[in-house]
N, C-alpha and C. Protein backbone atom coordinates (compact mmCIF):
# COMPACT_ATOMS: atom_id res chain seq x y z
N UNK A 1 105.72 93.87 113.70
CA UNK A 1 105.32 92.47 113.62
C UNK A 1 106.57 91.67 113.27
N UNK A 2 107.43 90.84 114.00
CA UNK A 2 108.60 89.96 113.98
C UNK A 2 107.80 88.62 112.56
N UNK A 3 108.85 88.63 112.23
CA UNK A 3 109.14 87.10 111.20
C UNK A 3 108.76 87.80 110.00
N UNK A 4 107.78 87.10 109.44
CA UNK A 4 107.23 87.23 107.69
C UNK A 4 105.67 87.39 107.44
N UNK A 5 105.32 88.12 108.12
CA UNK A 5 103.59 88.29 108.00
C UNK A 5 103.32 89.44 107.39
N UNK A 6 102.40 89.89 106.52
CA UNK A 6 102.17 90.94 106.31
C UNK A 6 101.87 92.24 107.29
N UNK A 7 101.63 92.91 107.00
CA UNK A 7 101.34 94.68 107.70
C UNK A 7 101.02 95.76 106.85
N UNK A 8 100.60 96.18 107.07
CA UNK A 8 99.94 97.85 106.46
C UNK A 8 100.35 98.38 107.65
N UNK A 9 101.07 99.75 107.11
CA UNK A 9 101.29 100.70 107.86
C UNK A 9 100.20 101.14 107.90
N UNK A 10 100.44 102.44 109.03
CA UNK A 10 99.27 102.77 109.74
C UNK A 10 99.63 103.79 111.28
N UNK A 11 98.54 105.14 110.95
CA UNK A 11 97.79 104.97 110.13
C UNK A 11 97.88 105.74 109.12
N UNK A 12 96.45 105.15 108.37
CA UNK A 12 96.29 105.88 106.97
C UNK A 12 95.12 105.72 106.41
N UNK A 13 94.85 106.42 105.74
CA UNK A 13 93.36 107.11 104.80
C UNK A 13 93.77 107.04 103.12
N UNK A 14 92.51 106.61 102.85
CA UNK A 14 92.41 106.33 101.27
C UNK A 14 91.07 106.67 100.64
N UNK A 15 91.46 107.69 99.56
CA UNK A 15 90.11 107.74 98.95
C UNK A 15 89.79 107.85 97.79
N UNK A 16 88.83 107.11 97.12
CA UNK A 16 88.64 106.92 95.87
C UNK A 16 87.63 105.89 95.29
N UNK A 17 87.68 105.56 93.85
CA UNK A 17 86.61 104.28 93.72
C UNK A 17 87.25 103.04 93.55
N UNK A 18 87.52 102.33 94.99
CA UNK A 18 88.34 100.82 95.01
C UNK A 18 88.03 99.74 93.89
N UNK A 19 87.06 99.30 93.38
CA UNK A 19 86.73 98.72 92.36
C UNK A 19 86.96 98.65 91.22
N UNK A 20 86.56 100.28 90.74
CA UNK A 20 87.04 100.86 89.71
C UNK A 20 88.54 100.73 89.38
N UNK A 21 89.29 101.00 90.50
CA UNK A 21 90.80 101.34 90.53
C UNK A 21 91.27 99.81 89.94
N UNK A 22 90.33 99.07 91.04
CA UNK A 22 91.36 97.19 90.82
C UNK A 22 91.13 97.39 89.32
N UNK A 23 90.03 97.62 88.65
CA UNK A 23 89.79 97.09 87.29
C UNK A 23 91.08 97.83 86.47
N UNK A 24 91.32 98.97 86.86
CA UNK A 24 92.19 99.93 86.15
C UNK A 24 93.65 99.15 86.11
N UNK A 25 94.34 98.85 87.34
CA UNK A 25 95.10 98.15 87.94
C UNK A 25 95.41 97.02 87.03
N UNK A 26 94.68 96.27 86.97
CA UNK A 26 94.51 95.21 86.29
C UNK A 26 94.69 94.86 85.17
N UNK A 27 94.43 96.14 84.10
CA UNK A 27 94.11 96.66 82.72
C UNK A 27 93.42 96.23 82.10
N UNK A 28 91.73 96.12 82.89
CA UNK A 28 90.55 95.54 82.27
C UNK A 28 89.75 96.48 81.43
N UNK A 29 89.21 95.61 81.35
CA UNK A 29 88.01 96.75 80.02
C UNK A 29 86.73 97.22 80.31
N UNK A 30 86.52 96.26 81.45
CA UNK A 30 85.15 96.67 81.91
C UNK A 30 84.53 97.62 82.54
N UNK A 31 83.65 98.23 82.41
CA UNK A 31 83.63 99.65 82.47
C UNK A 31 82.30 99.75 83.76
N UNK A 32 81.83 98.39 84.28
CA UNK A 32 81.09 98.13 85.31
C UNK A 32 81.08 99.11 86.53
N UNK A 33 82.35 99.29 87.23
CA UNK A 33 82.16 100.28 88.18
C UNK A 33 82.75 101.90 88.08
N UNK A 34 82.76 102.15 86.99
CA UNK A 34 83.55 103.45 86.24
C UNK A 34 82.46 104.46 87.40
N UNK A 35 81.53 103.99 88.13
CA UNK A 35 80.33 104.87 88.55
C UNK A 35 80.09 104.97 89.74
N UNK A 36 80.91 104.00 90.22
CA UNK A 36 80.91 103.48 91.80
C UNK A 36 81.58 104.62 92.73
N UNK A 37 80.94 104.67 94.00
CA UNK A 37 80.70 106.14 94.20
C UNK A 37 82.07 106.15 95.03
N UNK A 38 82.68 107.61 95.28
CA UNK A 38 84.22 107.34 95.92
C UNK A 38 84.15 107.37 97.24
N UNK A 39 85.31 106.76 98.08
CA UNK A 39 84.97 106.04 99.70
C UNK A 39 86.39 106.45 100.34
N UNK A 40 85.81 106.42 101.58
CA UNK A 40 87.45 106.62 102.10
C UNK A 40 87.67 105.62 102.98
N UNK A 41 88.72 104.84 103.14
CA UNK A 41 89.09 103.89 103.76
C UNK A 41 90.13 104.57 104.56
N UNK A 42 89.80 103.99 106.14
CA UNK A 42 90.62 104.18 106.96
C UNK A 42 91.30 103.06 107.99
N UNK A 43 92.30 103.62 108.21
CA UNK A 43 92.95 102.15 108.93
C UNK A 43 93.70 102.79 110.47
N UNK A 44 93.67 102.08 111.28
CA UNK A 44 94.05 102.78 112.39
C UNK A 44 95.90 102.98 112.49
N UNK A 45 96.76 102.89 113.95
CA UNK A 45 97.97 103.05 113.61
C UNK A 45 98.52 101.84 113.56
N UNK A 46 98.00 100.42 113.82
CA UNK A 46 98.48 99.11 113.73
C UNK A 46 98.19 98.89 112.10
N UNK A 47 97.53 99.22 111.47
CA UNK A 47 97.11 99.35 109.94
C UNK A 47 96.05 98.05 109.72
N UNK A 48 95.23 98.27 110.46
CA UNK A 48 93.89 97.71 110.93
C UNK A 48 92.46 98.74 110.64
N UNK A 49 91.91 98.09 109.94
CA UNK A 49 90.29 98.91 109.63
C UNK A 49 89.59 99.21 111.05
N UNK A 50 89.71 99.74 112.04
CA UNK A 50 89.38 100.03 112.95
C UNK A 50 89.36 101.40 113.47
N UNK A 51 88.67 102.33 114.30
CA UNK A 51 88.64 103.78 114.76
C UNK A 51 90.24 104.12 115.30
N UNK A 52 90.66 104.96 115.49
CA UNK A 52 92.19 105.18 115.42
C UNK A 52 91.55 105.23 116.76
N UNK A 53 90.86 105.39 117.62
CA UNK A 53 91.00 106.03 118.82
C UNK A 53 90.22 104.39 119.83
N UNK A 54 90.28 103.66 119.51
CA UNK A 54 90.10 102.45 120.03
C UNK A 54 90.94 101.76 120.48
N UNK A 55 90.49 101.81 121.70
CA UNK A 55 90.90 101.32 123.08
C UNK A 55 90.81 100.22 124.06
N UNK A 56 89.53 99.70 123.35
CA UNK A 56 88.98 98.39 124.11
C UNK A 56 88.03 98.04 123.43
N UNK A 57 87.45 96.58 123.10
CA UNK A 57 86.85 95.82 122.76
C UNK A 57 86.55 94.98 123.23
N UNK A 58 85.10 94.38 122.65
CA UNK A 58 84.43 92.75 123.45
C UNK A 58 84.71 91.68 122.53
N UNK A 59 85.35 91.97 121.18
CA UNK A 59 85.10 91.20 120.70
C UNK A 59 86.29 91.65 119.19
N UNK A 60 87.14 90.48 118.97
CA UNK A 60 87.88 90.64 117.66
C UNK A 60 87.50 89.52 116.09
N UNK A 61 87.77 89.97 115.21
CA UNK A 61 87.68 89.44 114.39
C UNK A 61 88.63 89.09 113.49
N UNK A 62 89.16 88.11 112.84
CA UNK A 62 90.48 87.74 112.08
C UNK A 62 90.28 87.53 111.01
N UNK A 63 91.01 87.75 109.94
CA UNK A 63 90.70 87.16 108.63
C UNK A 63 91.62 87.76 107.64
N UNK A 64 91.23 87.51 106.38
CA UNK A 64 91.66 87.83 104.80
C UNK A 64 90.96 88.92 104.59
N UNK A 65 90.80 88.77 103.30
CA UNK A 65 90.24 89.85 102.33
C UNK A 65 88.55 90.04 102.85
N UNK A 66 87.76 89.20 103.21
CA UNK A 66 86.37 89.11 103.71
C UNK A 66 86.63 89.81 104.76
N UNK A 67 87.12 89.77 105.78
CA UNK A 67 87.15 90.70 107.00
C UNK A 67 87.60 91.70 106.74
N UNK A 68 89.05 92.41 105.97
CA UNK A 68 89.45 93.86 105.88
C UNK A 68 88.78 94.48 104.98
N UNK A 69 88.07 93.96 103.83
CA UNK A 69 86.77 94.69 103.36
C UNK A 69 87.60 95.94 102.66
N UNK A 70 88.61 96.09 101.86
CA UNK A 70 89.45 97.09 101.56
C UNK A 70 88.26 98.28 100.14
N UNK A 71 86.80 97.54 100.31
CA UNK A 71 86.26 98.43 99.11
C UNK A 71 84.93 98.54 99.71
N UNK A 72 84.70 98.31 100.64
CA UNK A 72 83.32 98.78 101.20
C UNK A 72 83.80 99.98 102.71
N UNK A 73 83.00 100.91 102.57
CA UNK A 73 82.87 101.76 103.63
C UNK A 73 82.80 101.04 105.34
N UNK A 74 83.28 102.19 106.05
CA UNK A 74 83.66 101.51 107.28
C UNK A 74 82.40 100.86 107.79
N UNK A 75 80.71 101.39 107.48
CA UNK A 75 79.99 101.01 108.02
C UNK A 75 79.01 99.37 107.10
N UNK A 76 79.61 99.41 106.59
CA UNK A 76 78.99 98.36 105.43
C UNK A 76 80.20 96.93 105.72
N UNK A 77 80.92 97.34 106.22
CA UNK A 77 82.20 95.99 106.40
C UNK A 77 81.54 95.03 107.89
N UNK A 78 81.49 93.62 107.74
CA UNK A 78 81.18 93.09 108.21
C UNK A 78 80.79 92.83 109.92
N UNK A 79 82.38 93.58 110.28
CA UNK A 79 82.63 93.48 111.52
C UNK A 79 81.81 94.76 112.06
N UNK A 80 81.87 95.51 111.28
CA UNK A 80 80.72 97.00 112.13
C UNK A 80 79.72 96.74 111.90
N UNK A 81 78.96 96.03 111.06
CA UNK A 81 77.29 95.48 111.13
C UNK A 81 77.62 94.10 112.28
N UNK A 82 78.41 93.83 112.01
CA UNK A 82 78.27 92.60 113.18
C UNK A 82 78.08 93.60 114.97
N UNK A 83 79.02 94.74 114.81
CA UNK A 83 79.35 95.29 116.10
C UNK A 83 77.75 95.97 116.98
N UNK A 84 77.17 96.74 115.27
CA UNK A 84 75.88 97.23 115.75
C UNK A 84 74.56 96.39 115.71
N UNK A 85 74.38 95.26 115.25
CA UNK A 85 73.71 94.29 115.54
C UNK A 85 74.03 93.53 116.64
N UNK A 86 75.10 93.24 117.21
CA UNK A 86 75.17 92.80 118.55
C UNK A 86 75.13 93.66 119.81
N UNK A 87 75.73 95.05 119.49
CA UNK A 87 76.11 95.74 120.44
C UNK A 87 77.06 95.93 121.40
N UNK A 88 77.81 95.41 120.22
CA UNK A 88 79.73 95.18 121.02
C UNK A 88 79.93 96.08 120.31
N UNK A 89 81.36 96.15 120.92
CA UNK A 89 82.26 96.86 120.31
C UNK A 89 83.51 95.90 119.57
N UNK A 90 83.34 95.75 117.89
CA UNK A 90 84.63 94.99 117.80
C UNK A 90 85.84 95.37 116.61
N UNK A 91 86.70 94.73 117.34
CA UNK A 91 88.19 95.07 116.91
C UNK A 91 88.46 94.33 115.34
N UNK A 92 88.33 94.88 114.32
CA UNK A 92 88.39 93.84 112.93
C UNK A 92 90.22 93.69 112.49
N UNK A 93 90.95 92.68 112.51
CA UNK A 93 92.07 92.42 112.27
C UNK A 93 91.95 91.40 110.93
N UNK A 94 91.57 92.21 109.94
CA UNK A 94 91.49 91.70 108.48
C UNK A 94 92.53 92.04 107.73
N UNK A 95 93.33 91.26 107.04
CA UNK A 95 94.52 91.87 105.90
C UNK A 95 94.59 90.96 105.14
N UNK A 96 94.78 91.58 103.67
CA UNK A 96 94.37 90.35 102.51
C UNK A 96 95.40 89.57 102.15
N UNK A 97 95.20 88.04 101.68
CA UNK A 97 96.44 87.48 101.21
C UNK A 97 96.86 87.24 102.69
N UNK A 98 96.41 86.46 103.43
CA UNK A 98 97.13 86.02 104.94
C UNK A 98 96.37 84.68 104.80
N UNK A 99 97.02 84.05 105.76
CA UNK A 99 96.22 82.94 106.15
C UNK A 99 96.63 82.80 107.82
N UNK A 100 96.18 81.08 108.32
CA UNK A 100 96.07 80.90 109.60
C UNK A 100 97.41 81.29 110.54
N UNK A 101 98.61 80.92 109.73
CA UNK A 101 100.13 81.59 110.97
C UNK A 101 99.75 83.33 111.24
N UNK A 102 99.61 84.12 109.61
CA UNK A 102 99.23 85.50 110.56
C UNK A 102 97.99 85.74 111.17
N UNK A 103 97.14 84.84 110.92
CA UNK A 103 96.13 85.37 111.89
C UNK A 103 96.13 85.42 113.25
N UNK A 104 97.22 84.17 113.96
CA UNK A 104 97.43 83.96 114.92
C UNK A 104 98.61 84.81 115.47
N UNK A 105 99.28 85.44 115.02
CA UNK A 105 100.28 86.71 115.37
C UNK A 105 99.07 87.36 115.04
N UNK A 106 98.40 88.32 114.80
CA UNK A 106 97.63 89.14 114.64
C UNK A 106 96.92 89.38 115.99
N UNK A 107 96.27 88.13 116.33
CA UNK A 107 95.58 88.45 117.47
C UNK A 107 96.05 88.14 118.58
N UNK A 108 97.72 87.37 118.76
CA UNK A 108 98.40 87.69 119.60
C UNK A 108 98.97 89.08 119.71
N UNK A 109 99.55 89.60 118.87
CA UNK A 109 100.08 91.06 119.17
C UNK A 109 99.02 92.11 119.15
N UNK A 110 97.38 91.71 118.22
CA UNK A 110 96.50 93.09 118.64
C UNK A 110 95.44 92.76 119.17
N UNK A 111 95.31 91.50 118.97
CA UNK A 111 93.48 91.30 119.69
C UNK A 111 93.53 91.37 121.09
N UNK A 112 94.60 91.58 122.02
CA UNK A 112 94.08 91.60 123.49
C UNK A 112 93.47 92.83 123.93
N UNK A 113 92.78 92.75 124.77
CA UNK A 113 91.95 93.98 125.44
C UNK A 113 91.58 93.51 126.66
N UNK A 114 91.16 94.18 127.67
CA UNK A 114 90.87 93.83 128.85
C UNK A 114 89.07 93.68 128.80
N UNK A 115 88.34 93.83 127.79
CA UNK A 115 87.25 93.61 127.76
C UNK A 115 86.79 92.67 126.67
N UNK A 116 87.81 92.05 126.05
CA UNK A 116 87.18 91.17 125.01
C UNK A 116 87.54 89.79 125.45
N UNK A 117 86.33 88.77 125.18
CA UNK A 117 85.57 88.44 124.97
C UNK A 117 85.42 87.07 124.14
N UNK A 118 85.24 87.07 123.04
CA UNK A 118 84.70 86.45 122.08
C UNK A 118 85.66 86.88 120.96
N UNK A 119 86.18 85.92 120.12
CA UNK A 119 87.14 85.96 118.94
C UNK A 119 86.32 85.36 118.03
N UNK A 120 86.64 85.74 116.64
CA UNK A 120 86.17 85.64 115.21
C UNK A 120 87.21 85.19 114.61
N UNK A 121 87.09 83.69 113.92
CA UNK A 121 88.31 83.36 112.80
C UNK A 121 87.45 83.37 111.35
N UNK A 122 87.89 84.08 110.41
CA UNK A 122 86.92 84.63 109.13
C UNK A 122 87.69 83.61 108.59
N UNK A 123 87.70 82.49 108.09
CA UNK A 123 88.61 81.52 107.54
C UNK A 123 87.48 81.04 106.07
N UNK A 124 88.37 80.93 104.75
CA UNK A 124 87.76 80.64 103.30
C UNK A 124 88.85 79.77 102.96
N UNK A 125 87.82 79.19 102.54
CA UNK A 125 88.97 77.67 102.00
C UNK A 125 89.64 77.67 100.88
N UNK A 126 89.03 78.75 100.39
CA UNK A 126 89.38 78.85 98.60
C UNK A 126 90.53 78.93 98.58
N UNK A 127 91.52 80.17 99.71
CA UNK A 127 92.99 80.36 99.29
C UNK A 127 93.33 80.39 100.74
N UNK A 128 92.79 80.20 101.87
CA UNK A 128 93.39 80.57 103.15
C UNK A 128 94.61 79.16 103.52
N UNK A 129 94.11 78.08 102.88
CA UNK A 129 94.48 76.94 102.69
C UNK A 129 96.46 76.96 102.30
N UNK A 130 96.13 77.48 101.05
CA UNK A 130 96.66 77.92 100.42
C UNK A 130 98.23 79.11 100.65
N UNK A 131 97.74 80.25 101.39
CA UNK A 131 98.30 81.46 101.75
C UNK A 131 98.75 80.65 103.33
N UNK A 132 98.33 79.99 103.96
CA UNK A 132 98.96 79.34 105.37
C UNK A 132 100.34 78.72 104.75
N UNK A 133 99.69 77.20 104.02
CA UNK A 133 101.22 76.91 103.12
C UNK A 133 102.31 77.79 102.28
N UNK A 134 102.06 78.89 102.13
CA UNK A 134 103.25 79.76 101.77
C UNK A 134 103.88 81.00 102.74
N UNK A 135 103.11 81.39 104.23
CA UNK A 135 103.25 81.60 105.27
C UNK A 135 104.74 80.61 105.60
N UNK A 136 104.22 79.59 105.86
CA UNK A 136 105.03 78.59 106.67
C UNK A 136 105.92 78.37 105.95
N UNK A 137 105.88 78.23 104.29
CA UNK A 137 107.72 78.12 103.48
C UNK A 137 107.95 79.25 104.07
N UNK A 138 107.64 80.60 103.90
CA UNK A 138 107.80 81.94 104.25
C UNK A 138 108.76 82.23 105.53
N UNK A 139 108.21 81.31 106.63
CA UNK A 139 108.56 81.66 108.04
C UNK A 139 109.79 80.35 108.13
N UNK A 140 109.78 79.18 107.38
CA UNK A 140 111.01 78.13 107.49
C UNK A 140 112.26 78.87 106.73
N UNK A 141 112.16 80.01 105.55
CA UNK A 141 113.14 80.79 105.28
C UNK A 141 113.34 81.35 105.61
N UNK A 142 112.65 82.13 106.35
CA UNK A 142 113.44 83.01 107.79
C UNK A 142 114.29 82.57 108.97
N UNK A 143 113.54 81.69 109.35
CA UNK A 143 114.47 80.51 110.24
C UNK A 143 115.91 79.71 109.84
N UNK A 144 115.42 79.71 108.64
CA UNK A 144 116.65 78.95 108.23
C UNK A 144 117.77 80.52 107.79
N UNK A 145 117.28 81.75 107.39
CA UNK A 145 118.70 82.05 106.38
C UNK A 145 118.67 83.60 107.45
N UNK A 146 117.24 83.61 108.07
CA UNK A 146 117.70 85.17 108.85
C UNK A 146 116.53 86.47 107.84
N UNK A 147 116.46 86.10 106.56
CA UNK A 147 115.86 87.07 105.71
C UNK A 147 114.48 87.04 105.18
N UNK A 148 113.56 87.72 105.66
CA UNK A 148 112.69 88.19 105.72
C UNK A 148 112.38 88.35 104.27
N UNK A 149 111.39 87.21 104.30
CA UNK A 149 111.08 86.56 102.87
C UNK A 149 109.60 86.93 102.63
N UNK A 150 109.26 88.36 102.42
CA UNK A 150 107.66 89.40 102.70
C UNK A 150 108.01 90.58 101.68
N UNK A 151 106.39 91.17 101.77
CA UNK A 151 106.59 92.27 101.15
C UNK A 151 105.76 93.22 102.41
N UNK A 152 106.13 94.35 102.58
CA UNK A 152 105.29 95.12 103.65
C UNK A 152 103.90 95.71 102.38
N UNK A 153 102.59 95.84 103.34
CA UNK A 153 101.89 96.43 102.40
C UNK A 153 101.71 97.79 102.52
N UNK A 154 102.40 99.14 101.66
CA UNK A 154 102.09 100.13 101.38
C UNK A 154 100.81 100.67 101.20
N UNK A 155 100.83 102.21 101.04
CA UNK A 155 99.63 102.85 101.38
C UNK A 155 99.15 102.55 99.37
N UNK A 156 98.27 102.13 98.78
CA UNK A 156 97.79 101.40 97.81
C UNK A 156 97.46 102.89 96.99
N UNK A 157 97.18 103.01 96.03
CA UNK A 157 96.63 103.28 94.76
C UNK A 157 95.06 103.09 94.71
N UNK A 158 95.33 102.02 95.11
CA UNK A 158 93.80 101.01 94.87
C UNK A 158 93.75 99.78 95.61
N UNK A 159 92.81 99.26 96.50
CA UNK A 159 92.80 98.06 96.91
C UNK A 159 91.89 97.39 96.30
């Protein structure tokens, strides 16, 4: 992915209790999901929550943290109840902490397919707002100095 957008490598598998972990992470006290049952998260080789072996789609989806769903199971994340309630097949291009510049590299470099269709922008006002305006300082310091002003996202601990 050229400029300053995030990425997760990929692919890769994760397993454990995501919730639990953030709280750990965090160095909270609350002992709420100490019980929460362990999951494996998988991401394909673009480092996308999607089947590694997917090939074509009717339909993509874009977003933050609501679309990549980094603590619910593959079948409980939005875009696969969306896929089996409609009966598409769709491509979820969720990564947290992004806003509107990567979403739009996102589904320029992965959402094409020769069978899709219909696009999804998962857009929250709370911080997408927000994470666009530091995108764009992000991508004017690249422009301006050459250096790649990002962090890549590694295979996590805990999401």
């Amino acid at each position: 992915m050229p400029e300053v957008f995030y990425e997760h490598p990929g692919p890769f598998s994760w397993t454990d209790q995501p919730l639990h972990q953030l709280e750990v992470l965090r160095l909270g006290t609350d002992n709420f999901y100490i019980k929460e049952p362990t999951i494996t998260i998988n991401y394909d080789a673009d480092g996308f929550r999607n089947p590694v072996d997917m090939k074509d789609w009717d339909a993509v989806v874009v977003g933050d943290s609501y679309t990549e769903l980094g603590y619910l199971p593959d079948a409980q994340m939005s875009s696969s109840v969306a896929a089996m309630q409609a009966g598409l097949r769709v491509k979820n291009l969720g990564v947290c902490n992004t806003g509107l510049l990567a979403y739009s590299r996102y589904l320029k470099h992965f959402g094409g397919a020769s069978s899709c269709k219909k696009v999804v922008f998962v857009m929250f006002e709370g911080n997408d707002v927000q994470d666009t305006e530091e995108e764009f300082l992000a991508l004017q310091r690249y422009h301006l100095s050459g250096e790649r002003d990002y962090r890549v996202l590694g295979a996590e601990s805990s999401f």
